[in-house]
N, C-alpha and C. Protein backbone atom coordinates (compact mmCIF):
# COMPACT_ATOMS: atom_id res chain seq x y z
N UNK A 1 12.29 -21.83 -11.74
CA UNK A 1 11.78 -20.71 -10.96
C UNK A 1 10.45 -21.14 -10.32
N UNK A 2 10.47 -20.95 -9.27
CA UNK A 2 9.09 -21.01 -7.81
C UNK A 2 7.81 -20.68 -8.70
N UNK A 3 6.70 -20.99 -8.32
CA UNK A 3 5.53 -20.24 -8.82
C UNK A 3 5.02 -18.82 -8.08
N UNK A 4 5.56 -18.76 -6.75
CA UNK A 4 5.85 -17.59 -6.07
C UNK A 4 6.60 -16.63 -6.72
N UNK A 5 7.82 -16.74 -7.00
CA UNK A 5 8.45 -16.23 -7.85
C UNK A 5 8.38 -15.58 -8.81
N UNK A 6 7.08 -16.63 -10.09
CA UNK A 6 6.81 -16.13 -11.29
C UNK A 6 5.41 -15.02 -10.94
N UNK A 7 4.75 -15.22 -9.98
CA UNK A 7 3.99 -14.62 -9.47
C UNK A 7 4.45 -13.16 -8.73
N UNK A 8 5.11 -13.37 -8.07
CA UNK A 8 5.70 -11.98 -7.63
C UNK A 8 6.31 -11.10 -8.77
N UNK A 9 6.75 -11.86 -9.91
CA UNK A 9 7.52 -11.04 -11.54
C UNK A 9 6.42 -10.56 -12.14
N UNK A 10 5.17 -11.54 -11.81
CA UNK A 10 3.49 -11.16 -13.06
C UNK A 10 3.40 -9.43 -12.08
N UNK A 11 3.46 -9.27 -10.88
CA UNK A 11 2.79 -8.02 -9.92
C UNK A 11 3.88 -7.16 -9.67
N UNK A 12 5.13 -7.42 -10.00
CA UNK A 12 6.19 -5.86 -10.58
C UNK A 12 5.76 -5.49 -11.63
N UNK A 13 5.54 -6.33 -12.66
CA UNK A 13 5.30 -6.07 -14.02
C UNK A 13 4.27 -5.04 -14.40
N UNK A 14 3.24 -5.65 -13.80
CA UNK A 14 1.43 -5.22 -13.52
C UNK A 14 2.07 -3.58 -12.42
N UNK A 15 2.75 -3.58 -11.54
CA UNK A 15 2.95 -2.48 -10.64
C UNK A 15 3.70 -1.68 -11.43
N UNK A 16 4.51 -1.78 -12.25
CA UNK A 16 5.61 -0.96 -13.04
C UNK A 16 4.80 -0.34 -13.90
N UNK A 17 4.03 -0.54 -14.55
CA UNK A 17 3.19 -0.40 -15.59
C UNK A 17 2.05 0.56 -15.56
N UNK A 18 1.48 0.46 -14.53
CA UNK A 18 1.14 0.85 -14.05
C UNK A 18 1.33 2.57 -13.08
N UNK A 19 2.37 2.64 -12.52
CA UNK A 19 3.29 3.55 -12.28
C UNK A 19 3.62 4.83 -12.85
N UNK A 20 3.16 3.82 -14.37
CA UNK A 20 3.98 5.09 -15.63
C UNK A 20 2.71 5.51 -15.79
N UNK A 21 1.44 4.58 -15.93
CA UNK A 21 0.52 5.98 -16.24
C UNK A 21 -0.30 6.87 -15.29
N UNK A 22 -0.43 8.03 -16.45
CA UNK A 22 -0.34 9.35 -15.19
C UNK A 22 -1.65 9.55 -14.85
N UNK A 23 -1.52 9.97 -13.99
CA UNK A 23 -2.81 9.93 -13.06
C UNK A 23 -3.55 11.35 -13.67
N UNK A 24 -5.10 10.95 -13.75
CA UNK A 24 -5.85 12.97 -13.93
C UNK A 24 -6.50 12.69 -13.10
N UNK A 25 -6.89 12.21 -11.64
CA UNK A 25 -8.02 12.17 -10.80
C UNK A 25 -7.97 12.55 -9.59
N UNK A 26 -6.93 13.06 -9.13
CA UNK A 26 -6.17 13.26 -7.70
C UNK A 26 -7.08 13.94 -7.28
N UNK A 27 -8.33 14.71 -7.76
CA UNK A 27 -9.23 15.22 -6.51
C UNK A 27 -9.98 13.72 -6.24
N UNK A 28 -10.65 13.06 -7.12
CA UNK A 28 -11.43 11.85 -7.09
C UNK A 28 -10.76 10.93 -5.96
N UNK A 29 -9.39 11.01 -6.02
CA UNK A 29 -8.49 9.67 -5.23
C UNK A 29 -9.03 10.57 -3.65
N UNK A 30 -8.28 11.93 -3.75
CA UNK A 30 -8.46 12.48 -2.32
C UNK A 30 -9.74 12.33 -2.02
N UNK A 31 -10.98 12.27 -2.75
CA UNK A 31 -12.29 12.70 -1.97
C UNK A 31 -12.22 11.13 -1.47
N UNK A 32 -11.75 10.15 -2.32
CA UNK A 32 -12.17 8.61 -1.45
C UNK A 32 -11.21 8.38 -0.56
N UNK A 33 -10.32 8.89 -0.38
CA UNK A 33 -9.40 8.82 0.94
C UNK A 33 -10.05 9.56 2.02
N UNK A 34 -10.48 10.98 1.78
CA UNK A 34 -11.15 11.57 2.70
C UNK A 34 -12.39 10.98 3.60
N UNK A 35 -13.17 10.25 2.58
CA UNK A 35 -14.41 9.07 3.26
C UNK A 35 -13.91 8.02 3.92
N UNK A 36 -12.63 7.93 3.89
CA UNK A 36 -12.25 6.53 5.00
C UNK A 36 -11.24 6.37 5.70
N UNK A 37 -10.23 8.14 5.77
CA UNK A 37 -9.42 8.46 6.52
C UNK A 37 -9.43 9.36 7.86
N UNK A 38 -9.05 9.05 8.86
CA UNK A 38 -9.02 10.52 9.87
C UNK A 38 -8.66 11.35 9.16
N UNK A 39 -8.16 12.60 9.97
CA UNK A 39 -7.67 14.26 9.60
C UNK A 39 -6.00 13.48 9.70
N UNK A 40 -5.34 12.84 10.79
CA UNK A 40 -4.26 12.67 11.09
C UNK A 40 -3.67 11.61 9.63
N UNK A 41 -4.57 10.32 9.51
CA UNK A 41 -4.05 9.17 8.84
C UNK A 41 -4.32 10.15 7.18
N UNK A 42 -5.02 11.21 6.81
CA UNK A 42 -5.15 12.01 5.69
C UNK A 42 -3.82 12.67 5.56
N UNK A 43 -3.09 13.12 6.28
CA UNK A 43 -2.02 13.52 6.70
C UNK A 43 -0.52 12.64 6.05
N UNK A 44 -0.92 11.34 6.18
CA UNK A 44 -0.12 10.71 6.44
C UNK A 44 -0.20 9.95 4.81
N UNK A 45 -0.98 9.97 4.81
CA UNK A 45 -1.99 9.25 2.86
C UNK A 45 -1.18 10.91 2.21
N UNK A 46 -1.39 11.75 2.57
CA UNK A 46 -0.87 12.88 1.25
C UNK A 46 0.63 12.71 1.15
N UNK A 47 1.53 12.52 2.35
CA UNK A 47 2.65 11.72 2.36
C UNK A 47 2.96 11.14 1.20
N UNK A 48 2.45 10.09 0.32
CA UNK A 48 2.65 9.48 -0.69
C UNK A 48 2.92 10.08 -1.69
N UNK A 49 3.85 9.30 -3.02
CA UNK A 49 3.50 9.71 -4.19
C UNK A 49 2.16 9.59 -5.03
N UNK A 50 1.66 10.00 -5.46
CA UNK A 50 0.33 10.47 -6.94
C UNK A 50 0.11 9.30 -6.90
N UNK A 51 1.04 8.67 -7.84
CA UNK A 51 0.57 6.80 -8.17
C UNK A 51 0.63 6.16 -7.07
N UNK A 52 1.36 6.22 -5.87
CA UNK A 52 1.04 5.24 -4.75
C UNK A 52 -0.47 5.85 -4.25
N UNK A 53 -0.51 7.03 -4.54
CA UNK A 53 -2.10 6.94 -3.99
C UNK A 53 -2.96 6.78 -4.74
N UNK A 54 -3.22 7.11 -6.22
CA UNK A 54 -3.80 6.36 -6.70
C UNK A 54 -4.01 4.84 -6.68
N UNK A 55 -2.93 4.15 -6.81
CA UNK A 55 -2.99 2.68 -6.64
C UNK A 55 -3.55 2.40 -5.03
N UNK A 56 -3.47 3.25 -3.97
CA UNK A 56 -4.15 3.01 -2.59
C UNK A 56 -5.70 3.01 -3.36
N UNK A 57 -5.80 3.75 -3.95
CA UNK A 57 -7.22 3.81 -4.42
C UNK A 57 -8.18 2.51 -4.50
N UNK A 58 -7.40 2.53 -5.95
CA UNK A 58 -7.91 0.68 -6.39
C UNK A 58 -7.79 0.01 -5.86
N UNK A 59 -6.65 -0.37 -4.95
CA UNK A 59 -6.68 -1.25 -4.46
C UNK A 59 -7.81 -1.29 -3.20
N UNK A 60 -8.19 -0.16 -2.63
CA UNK A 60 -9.10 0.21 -1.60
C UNK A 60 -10.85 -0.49 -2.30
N UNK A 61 -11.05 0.08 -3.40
CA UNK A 61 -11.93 -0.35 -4.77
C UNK A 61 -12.42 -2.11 -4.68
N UNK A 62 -10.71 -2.22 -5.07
CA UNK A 62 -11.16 -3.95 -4.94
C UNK A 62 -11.36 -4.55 -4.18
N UNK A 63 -10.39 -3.70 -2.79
CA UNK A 63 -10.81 -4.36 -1.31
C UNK A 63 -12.53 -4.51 -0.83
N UNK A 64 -13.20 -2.93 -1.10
CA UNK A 64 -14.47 -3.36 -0.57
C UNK A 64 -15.21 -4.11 -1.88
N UNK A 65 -15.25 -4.22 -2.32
CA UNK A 65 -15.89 -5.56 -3.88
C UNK A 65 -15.62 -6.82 -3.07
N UNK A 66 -14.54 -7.44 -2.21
CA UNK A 66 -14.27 -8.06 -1.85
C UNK A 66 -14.63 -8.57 -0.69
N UNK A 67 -15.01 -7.04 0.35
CA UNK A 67 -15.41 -6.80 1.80
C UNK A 67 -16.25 -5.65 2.32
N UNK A 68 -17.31 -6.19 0.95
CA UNK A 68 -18.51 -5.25 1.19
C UNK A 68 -18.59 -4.25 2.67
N UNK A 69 -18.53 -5.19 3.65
CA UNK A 69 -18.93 -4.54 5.10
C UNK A 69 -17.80 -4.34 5.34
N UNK A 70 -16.45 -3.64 4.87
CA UNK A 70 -15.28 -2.95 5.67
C UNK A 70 -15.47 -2.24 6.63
N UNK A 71 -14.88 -2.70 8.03
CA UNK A 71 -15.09 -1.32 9.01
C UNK A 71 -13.79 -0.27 8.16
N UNK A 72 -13.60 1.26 9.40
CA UNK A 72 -13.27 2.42 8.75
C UNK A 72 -11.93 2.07 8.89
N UNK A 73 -11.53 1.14 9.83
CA UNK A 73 -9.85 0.70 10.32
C UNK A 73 -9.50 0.04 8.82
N UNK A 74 -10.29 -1.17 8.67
CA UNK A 74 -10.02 -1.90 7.20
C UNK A 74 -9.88 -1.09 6.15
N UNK A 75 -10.85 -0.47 5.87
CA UNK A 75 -10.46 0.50 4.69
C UNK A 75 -9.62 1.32 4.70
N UNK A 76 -9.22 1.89 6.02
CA UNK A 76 -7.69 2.84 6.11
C UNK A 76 -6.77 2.55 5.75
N UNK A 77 -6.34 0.64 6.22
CA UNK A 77 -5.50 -0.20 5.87
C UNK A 77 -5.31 -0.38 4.02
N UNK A 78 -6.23 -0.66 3.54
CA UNK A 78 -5.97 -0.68 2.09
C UNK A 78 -5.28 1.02 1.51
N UNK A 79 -5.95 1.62 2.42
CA UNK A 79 -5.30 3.26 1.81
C UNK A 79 -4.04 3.58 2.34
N UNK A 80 -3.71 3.09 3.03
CA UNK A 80 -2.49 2.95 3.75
C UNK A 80 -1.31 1.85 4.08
N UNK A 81 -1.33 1.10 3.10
CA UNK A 81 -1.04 0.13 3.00
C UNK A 81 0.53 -0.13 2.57
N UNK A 82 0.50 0.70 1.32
CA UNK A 82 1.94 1.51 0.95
C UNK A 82 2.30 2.71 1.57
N UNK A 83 2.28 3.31 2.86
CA UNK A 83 2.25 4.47 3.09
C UNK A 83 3.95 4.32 3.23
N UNK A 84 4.53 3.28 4.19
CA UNK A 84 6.26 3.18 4.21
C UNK A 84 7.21 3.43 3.27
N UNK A 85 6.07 3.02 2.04
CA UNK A 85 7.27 3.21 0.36
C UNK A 85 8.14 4.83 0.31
N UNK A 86 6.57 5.60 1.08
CA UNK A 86 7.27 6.96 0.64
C UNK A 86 8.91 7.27 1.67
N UNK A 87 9.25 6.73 2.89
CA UNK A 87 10.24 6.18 3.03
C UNK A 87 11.61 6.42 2.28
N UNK A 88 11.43 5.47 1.62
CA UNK A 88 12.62 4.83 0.49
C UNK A 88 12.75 5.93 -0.53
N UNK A 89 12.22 6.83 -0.90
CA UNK A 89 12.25 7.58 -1.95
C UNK A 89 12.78 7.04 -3.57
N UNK A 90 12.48 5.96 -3.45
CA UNK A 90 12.59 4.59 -4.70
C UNK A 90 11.65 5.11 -5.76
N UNK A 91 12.09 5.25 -7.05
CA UNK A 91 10.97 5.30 -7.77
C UNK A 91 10.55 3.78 -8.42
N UNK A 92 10.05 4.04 -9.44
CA UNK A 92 9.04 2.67 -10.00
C UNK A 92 10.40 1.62 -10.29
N UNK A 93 11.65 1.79 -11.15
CA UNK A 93 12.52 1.46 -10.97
C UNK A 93 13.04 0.70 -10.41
N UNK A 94 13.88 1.62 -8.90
CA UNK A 94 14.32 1.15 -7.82
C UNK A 94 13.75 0.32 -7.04
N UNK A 95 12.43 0.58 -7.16
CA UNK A 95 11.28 -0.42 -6.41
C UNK A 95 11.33 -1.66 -6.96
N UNK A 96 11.10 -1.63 -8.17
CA UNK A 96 11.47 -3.37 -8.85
C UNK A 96 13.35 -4.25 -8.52
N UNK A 97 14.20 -2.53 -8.68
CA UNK A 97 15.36 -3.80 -8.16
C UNK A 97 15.55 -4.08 -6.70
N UNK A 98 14.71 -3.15 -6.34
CA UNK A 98 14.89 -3.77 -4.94
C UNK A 98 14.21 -5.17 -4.56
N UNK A 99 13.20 -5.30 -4.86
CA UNK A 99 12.31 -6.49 -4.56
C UNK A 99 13.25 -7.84 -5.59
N UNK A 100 13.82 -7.30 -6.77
CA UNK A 100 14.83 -7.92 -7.26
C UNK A 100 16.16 -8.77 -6.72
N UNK A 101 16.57 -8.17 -6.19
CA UNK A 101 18.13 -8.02 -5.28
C UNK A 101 18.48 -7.61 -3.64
N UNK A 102 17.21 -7.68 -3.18
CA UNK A 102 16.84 -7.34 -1.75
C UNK A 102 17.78 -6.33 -1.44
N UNK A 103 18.08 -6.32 -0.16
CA UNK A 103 18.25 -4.80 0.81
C UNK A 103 20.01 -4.42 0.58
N UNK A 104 20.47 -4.44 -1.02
CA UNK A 104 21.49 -4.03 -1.02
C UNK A 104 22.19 -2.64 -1.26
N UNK A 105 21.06 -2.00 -0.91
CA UNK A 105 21.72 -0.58 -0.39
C UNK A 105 20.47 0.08 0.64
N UNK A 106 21.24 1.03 1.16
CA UNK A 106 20.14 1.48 2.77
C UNK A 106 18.15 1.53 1.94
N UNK A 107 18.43 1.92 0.59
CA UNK A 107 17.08 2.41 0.26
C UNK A 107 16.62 1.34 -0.07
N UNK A 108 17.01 0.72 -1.05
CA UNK A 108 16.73 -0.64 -0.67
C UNK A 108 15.87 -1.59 0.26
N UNK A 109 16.74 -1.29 1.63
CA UNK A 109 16.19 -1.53 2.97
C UNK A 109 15.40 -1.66 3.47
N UNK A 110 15.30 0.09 3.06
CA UNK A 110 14.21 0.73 3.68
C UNK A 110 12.86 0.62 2.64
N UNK A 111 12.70 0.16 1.37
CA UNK A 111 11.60 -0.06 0.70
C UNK A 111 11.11 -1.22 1.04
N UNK A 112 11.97 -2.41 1.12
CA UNK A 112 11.62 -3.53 2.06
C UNK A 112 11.12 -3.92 3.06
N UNK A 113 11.44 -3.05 3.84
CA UNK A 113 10.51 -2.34 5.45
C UNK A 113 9.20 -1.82 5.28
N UNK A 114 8.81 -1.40 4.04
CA UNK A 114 7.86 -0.27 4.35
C UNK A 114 6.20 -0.92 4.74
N UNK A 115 6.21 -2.40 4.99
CA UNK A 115 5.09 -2.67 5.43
C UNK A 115 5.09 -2.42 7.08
N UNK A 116 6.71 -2.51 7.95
CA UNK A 116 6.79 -2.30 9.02
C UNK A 116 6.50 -0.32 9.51
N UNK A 117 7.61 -0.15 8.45
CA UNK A 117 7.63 1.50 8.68
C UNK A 117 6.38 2.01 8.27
N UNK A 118 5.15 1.84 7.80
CA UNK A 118 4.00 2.26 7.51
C UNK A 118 3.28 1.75 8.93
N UNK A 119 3.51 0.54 9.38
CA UNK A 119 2.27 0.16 10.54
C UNK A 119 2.99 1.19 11.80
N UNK A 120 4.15 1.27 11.76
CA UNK A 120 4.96 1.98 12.71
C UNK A 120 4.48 3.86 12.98
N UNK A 121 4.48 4.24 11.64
CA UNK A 121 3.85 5.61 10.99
C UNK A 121 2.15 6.01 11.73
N UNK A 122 1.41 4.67 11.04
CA UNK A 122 0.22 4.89 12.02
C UNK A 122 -0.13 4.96 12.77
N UNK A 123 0.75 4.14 13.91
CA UNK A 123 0.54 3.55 15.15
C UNK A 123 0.74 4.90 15.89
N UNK A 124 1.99 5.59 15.12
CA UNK A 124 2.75 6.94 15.83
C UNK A 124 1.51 8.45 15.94
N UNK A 125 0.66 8.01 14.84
CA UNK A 125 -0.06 8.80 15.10
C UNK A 125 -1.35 8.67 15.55
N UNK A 126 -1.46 7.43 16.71
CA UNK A 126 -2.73 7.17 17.30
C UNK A 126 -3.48 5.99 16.05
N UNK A 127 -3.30 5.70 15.20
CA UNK A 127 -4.09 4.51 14.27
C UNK A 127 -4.81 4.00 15.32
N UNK A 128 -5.77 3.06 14.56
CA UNK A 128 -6.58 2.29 14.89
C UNK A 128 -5.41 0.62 14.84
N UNK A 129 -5.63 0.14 16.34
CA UNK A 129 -4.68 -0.88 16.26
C UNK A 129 -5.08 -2.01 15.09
N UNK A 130 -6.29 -2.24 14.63
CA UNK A 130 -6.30 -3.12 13.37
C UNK A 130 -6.34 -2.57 12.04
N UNK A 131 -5.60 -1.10 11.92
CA UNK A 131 -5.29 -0.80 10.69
C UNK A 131 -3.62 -0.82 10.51
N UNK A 132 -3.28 -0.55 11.88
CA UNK A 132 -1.60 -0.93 11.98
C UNK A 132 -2.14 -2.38 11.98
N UNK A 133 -2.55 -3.65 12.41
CA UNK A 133 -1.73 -4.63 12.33
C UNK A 133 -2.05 -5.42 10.93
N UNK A 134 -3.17 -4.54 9.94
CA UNK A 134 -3.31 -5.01 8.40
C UNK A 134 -2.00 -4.72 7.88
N UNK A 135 -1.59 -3.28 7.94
CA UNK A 135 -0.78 -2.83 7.23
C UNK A 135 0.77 -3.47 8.17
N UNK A 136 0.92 -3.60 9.05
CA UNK A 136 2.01 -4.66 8.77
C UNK A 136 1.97 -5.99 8.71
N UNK A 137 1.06 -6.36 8.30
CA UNK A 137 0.55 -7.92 8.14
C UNK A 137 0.37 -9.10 8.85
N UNK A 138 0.72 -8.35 10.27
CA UNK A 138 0.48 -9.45 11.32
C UNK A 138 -0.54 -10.05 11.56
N UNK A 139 -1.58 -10.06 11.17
CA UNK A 139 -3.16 -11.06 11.01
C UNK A 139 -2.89 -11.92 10.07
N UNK A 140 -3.80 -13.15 10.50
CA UNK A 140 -3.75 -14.00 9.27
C UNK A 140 -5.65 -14.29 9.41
N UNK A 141 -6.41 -13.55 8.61
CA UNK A 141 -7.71 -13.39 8.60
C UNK A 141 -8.18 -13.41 7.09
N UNK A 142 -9.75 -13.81 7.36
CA UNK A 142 -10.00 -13.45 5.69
C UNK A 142 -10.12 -11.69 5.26
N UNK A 143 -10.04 -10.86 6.56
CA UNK A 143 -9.93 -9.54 5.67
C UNK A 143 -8.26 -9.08 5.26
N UNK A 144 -7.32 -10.02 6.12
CA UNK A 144 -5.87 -9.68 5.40
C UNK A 144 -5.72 -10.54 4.22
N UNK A 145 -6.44 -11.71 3.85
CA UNK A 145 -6.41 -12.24 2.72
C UNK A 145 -6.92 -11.41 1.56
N UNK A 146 -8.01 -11.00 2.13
CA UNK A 146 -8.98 -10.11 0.71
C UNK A 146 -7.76 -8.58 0.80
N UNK A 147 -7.19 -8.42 1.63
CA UNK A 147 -6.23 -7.19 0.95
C UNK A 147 -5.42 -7.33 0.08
N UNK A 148 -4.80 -8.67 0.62
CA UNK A 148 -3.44 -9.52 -0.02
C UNK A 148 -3.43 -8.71 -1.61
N UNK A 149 -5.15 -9.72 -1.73
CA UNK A 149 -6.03 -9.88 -2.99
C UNK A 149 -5.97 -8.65 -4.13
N UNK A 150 -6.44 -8.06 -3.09
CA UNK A 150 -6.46 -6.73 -3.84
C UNK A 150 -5.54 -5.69 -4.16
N UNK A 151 -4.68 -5.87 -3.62
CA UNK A 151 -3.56 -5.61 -3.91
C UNK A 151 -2.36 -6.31 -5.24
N UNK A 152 -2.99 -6.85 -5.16
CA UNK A 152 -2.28 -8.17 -6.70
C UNK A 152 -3.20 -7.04 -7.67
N UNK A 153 -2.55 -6.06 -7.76
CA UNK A 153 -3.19 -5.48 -9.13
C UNK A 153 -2.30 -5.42 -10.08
């Protein structure tokens, strides 16, 4: 097995796990979404499930630790980053066999997509063009590296 591989198994594992525990902070998550979201991309962040926004959280957390000086586009991008998952209507589960066994059923697919269908989502509602092109990963920069990063939670 790849070291990619064993690496992508260490961050289902770490993501699954994660998943299960339950969140008590959802005003705390919303007030830090609120500091680095429009009214529209807030809109689009409540979209999510609890734990995908919590985990937008941290991962938002580690992003600026990482990128002290985030503009408001960058930090949208970490909060919005998973916004496509909600999509797929996959839970913690389905999400692992999908990334498991790729796009063998439509939801599947469509959880696989969701870095496209999220930059697609923003874009639709006016985004900031470098928070759509974090969140579908088309940069290759050190602030899409430090997301990568932070996102390996």
């Amino acid at each position: 097995m790849s070291g990619a591989k064993i690496a992508q198994l260490r961050h289902l594992a770490r993501r699954y796990r994660e998943m299960g525990t339950p969140v008590k902070s959802e005003a705390d998550d919303s007030a830090c979404a609120r500091s680095h979201l429009t009214d529209a991309e807030m809109m689009l962040w409540s979209t999510m499930d609890v734990r995908d926004r919590r985990h937008a959280v941290i991962v938002t957390k580690r992003f600026l630790a990482l990128v002290p000086h985030a503009t408001r586009a960058e930090c949208a991008a970490a909060l919005l980053h998973d916004v496509g998952k909600a999509q797929s209507s996959l839970g913690r589960t389905g999400r692992v066999l999908a990334t498991l066994f790729g796009g063998v059923t439509s939801s599947f697919r469509t959880y696989l997509q969701h870095e496209e269908l999220g930059a697609r989502a923003v874009a639709g509602i006016g985004g900031d063009p470098r928070t759509v092109a974090l969140i579908r990963g088309s940069v290759d920069d050190d602030v899409m590296h430090a997301l990568r990063d932070a996102d390996d939670v």
